[in-house]
C-alpha atoms as a PDB file:
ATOM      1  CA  UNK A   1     150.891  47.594  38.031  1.00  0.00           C
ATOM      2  CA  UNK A   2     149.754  51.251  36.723  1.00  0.00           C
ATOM      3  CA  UNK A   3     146.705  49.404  35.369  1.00  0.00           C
ATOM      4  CA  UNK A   4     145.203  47.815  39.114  1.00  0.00           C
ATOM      5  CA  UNK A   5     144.950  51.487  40.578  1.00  0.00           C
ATOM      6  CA  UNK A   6     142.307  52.779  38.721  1.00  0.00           C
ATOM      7  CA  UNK A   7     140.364  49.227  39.688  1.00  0.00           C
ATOM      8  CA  UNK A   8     141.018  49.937  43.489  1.00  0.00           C
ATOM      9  CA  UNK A   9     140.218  53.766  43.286  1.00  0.00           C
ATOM     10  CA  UNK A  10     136.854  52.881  41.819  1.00  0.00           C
ATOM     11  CA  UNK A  11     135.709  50.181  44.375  1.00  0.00           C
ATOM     12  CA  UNK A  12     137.057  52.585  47.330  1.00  0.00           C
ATOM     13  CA  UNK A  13     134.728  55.120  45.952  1.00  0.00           C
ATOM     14  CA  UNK A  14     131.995  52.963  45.338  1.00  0.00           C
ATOM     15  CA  UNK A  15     131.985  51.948  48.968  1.00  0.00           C
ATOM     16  CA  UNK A  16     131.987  55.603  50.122  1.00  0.00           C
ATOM     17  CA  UNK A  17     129.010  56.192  48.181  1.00  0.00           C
ATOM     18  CA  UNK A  18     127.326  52.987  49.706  1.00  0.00           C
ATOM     19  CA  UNK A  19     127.846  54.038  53.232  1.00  0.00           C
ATOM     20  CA  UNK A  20     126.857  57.531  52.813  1.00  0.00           C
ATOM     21  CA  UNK A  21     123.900  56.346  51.511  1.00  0.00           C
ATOM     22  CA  UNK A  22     123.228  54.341  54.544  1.00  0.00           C
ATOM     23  CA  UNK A  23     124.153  56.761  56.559  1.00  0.00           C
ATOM     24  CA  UNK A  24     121.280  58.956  54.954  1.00  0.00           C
ATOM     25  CA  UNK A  25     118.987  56.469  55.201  1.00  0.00           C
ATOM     26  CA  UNK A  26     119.620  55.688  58.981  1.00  0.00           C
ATOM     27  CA  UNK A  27     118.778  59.586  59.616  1.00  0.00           C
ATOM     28  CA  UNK A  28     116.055  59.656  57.754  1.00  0.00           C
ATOM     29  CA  UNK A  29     114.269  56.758  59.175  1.00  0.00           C
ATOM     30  CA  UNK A  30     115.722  58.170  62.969  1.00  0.00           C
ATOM     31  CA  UNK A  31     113.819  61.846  61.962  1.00  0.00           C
ATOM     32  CA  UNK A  32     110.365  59.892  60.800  1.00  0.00           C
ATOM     33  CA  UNK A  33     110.448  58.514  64.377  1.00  0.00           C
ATOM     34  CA  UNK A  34     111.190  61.415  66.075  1.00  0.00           C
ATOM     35  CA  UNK A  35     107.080  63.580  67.222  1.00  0.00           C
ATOM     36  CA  UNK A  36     106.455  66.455  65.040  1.00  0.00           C
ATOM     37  CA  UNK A  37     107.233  69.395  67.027  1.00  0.00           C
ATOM     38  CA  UNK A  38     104.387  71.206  68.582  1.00  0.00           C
ATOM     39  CA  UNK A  39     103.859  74.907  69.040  1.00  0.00           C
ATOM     40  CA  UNK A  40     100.477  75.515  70.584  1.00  0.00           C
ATOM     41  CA  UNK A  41      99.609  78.513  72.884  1.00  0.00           C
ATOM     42  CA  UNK A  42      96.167  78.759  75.049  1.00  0.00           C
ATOM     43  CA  UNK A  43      94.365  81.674  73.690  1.00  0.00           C
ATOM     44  CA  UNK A  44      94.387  84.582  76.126  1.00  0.00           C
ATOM     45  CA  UNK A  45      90.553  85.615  77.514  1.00  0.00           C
ATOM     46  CA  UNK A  46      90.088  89.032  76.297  1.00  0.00           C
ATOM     47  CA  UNK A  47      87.608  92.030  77.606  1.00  0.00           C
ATOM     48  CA  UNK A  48      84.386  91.074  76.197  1.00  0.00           C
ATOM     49  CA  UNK A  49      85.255  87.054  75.581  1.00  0.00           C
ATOM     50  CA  UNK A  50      83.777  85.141  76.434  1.00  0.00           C
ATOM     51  CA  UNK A  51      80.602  87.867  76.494  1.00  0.00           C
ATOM     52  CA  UNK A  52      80.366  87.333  80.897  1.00  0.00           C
ATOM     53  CA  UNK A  53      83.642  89.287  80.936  1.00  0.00           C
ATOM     54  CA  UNK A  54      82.505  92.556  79.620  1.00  0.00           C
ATOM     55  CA  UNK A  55      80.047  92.711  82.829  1.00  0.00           C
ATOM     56  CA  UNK A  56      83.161  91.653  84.605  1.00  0.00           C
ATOM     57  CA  UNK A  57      85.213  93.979  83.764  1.00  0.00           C
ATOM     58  CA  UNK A  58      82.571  97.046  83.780  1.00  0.00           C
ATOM     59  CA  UNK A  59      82.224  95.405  87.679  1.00  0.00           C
ATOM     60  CA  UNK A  60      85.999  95.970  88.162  1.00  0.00           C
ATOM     61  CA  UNK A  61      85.759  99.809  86.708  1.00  0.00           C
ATOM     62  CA  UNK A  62      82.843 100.711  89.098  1.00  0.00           C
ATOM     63  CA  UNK A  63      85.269  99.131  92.119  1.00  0.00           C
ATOM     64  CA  UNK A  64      87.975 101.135  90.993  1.00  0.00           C
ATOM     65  CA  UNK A  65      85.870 104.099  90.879  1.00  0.00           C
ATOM     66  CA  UNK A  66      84.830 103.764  94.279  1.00  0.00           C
ATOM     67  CA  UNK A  67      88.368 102.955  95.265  1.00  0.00           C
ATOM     68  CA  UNK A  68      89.307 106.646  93.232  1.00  0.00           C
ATOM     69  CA  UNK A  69      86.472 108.136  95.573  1.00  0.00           C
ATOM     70  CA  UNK A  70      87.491 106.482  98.898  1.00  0.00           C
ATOM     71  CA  UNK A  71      91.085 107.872  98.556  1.00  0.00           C
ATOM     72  CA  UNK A  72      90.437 110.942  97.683  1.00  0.00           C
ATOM     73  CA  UNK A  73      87.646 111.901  99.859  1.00  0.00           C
ATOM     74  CA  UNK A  74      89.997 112.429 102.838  1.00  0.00           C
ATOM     75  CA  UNK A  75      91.927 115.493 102.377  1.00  0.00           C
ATOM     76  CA  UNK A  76      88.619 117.383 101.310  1.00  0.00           C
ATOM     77  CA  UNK A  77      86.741 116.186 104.643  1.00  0.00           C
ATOM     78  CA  UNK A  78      89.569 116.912 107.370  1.00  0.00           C
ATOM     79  CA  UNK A  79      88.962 120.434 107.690  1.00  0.00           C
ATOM     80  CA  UNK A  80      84.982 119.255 108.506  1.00  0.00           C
ATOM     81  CA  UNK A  81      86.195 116.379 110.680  1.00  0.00           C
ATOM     82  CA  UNK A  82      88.513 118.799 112.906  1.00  0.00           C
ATOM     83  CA  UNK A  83      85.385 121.155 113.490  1.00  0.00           C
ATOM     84  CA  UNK A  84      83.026 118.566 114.212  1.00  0.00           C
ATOM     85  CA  UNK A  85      85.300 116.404 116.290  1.00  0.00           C
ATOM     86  CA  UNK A  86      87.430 119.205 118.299  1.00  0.00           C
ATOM     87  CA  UNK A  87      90.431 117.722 117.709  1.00  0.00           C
ATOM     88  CA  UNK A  88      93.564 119.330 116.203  1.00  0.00           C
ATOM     89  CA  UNK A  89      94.972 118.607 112.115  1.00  0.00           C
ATOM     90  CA  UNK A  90      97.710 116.068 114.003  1.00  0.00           C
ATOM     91  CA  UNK A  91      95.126 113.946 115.414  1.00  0.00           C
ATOM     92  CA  UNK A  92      92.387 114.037 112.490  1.00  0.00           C
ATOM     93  CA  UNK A  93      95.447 113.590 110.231  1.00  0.00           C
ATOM     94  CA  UNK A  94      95.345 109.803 111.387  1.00  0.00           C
ATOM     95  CA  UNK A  95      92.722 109.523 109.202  1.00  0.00           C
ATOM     96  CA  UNK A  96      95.353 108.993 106.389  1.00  0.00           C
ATOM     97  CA  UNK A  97      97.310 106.339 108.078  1.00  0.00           C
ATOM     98  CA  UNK A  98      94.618 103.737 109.023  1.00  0.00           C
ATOM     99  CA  UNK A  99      93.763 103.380 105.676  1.00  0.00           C
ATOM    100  CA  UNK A 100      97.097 102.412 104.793  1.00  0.00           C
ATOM    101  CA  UNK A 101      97.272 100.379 107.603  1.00  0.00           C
ATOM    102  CA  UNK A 102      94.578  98.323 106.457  1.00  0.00           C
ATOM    103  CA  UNK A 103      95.917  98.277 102.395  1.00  0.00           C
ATOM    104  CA  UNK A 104      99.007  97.035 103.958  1.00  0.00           C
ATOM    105  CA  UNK A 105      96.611  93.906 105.998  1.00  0.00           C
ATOM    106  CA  UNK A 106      95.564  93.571 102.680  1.00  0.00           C
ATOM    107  CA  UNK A 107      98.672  93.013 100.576  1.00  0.00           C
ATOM    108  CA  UNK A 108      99.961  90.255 103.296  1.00  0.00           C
ATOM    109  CA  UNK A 109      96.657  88.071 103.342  1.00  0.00           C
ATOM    110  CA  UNK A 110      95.715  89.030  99.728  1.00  0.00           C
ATOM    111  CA  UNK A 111      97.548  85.609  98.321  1.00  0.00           C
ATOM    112  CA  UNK A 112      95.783  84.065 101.365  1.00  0.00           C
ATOM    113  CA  UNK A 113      92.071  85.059 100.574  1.00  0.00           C
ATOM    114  CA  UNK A 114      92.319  84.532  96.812  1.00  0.00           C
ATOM    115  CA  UNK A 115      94.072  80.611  97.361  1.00  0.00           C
ATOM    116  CA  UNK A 116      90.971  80.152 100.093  1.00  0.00           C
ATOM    117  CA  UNK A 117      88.037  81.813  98.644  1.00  0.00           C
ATOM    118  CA  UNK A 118      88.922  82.271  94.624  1.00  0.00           C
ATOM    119  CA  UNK A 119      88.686  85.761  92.744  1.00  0.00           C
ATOM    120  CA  UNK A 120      84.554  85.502  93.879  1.00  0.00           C
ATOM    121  CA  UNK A 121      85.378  85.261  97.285  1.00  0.00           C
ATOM    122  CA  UNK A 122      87.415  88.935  96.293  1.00  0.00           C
ATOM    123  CA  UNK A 123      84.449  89.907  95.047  1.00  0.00           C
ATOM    124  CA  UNK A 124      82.107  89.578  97.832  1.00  0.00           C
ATOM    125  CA  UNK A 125      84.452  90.436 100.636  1.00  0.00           C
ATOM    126  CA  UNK A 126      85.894  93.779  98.943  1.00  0.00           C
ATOM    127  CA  UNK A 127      82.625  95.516  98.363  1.00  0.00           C
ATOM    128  CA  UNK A 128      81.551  94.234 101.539  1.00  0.00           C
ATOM    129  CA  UNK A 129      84.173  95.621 103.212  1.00  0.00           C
ATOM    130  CA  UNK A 130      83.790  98.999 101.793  1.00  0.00           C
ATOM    131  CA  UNK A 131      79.759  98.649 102.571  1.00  0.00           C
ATOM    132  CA  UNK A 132      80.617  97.989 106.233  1.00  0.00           C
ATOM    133  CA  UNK A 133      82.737 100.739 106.845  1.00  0.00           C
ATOM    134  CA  UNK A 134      80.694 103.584 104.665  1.00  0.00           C
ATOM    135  CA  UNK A 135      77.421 102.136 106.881  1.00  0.00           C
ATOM    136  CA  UNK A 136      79.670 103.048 109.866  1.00  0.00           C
ATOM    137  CA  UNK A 137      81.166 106.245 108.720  1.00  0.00           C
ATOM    138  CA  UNK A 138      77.493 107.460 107.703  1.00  0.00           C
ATOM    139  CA  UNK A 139      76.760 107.170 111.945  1.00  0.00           C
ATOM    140  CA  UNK A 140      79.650 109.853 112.481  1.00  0.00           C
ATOM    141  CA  UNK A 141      80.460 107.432 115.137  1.00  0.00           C
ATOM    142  CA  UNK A 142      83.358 108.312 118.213  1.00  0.00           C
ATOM    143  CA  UNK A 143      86.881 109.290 116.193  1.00  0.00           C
ATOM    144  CA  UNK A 144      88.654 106.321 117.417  1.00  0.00           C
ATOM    145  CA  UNK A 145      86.080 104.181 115.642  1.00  0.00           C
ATOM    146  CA  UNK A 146      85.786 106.320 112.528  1.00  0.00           C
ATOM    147  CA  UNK A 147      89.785 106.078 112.540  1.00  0.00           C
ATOM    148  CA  UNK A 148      89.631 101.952 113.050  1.00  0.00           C
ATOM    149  CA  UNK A 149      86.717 101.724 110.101  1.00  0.00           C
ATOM    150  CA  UNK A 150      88.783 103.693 107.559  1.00  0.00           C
ATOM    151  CA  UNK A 151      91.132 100.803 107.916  1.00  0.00           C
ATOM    152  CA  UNK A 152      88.438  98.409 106.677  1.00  0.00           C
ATOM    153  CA  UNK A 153      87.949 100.488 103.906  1.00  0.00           C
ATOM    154  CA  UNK A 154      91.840 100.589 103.332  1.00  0.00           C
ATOM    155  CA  UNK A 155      91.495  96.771 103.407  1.00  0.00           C
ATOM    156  CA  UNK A 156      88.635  96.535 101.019  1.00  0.00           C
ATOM    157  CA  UNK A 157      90.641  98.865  98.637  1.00  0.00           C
ATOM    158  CA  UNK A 158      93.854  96.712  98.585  1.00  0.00           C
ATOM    159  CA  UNK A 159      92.547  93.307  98.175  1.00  0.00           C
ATOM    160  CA  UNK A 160      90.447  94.821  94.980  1.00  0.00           C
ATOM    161  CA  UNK A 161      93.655  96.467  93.663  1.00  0.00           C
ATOM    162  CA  UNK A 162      95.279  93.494  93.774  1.00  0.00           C
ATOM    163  CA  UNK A 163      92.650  90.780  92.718  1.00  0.00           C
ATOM    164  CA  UNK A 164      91.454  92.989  89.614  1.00  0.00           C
ATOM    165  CA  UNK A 165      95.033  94.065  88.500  1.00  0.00           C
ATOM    166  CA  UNK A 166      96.031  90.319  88.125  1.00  0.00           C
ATOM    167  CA  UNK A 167      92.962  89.595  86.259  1.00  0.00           C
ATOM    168  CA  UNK A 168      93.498  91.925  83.655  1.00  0.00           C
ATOM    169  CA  UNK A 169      96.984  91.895  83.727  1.00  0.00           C
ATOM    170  CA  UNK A 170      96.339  88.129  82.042  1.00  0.00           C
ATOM    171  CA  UNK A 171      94.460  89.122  79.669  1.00  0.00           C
ATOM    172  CA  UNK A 172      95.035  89.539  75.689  1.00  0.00           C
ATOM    173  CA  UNK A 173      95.598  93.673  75.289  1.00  0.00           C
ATOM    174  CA  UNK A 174      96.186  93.691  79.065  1.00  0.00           C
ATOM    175  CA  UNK A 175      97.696  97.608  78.720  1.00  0.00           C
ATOM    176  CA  UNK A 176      95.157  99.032  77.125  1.00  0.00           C
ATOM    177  CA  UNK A 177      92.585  97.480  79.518  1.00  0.00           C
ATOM    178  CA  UNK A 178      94.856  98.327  82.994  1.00  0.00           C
ATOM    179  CA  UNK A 179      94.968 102.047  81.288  1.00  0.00           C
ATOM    180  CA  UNK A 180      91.259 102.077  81.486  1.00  0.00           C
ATOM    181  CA  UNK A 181      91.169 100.357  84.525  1.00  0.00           C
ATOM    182  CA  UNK A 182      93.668 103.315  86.421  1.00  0.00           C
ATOM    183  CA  UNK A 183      91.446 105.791  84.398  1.00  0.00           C
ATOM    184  CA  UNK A 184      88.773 105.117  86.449  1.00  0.00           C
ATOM    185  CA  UNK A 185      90.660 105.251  89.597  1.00  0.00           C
ATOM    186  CA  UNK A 186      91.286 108.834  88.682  1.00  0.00           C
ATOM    187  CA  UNK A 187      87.855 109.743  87.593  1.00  0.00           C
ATOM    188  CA  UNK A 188      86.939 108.426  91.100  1.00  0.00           C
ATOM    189  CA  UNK A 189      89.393 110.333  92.627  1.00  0.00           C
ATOM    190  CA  UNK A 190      88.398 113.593  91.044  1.00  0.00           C
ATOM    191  CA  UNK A 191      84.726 113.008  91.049  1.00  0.00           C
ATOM    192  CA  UNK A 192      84.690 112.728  95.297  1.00  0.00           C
ATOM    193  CA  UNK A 193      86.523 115.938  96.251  1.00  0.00           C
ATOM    194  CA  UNK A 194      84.179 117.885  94.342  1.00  0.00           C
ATOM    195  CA  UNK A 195      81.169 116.036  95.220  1.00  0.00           C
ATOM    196  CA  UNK A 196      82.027 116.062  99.415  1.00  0.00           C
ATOM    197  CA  UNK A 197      83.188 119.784  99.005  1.00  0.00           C
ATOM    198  CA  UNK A 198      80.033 120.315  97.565  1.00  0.00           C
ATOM    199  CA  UNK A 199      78.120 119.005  99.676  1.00  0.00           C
ATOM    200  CA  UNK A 200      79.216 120.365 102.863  1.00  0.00           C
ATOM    201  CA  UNK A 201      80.527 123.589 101.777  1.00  0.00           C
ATOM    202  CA  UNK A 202      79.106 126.507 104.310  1.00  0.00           C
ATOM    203  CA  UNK A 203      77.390 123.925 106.605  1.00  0.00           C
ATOM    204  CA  UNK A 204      75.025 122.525 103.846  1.00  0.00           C
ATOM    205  CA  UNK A 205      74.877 119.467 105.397  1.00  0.00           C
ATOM    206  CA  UNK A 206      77.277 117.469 108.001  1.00  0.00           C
ATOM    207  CA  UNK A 207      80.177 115.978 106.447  1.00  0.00           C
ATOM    208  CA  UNK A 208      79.118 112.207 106.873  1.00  0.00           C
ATOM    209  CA  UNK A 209      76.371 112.898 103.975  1.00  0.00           C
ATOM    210  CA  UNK A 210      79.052 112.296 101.700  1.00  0.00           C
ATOM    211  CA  UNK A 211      79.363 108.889 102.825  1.00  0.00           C
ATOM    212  CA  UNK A 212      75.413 108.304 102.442  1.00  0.00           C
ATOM    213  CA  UNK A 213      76.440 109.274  98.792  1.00  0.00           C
ATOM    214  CA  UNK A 214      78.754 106.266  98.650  1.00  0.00           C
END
């Protein structure tokens, strides 16, 4: 009797080792079925690849150059725009809110215009824009004009911001590049006062000059 256990123990573990062995083999051939996993990512455009985008983006500085020197220009013109127009600082202060008004046109249909007419569409229609109302301006025409034409410039401004700040934004090093880009917002933006100051300081020449300038 003592002697038939050691018999039964062995074949008990002999079948344990069978089945694992099966089991093993049944993963094995499951995982040489299974794809290899993939871990691919599409390489980010960067600044000056491929070489087209360096003009690119040197075409987006310039914009937001202009954009720097559009915004700024305002403050240092309204005490020129109040003599020449013979209206009081409440009304020529309007000349801050159309702007806005038309950066605000611009963030509603900005999704619109890039989905219809693509980031060259943006291209054409923002300088444009800006080259239409700074034609205008240039005329010194009635102030209720002037006041609707700084709204096209407004417009011009916000579907650039928008458009250029996405492009960059997907590109590889996008901070450094959107610091540069914001850099030359401000270099705009201190370049005009200075410049339209200048220029019309003590009656040098009429306050639309500037705009000749632009």
């Amino acid at each position: 009797m003592l002697g038939r256990i050691p018999r039964k123990t062995k074949v008990r573990n002999n079948s344990e080792i069978v089945e694992a062995e099966a089991s093993t083999q049944q993963t094995e051939d499951r995982n040489e079925t299974l794809p290899s996993p993939s871990v691919a990512f599409e390489e980010l455009p960067r600044w000056n690849s491929p070489k087209v985008n360096a003009y690119r983006t040197a075409a987006t500085f310039w914009s937001f150059v202009i954009m720097g020197a559009n915004d700024a220009a305002y403050g240092a013109l309204i005490p020129y725009l109040e003599k020449y127009y013979h209206l009081s600082y409440t009304v020529i202060s309007l000349v801050f809110l159309t702007p806005f008004a038309g950066y605000s046109s611009a963030a509603l249909l900005n999704n619109a215009i890039h989905m219809k007419f693509g980031q060259r569409g943006i291209a054409f229609l923002g300088p444009l824009s800006h080259l239409i109302a700074y034609t205008v301006i240039a005329l010194h025409p009635p102030y209720p004009v002037l006041i609707i034409i700084f709204a096209l410039a407004g417009f011009g401004n916000g579907i650039e911001d928008g458009a250029w700040n996405a492009w960059i934004g997907n590109m590889a090093n996008a901070n450094e590049i959107l610091g540069f880009l914001h850099g030359f917002y401000g270099l705009g933006a201190v370049i005009a006062p200075l410049a339209a100051t200048t220029m019309v300081v003590n009656d040098r020449f009429p306050w639309y000059t500037f705009y000749y300038l632009m």
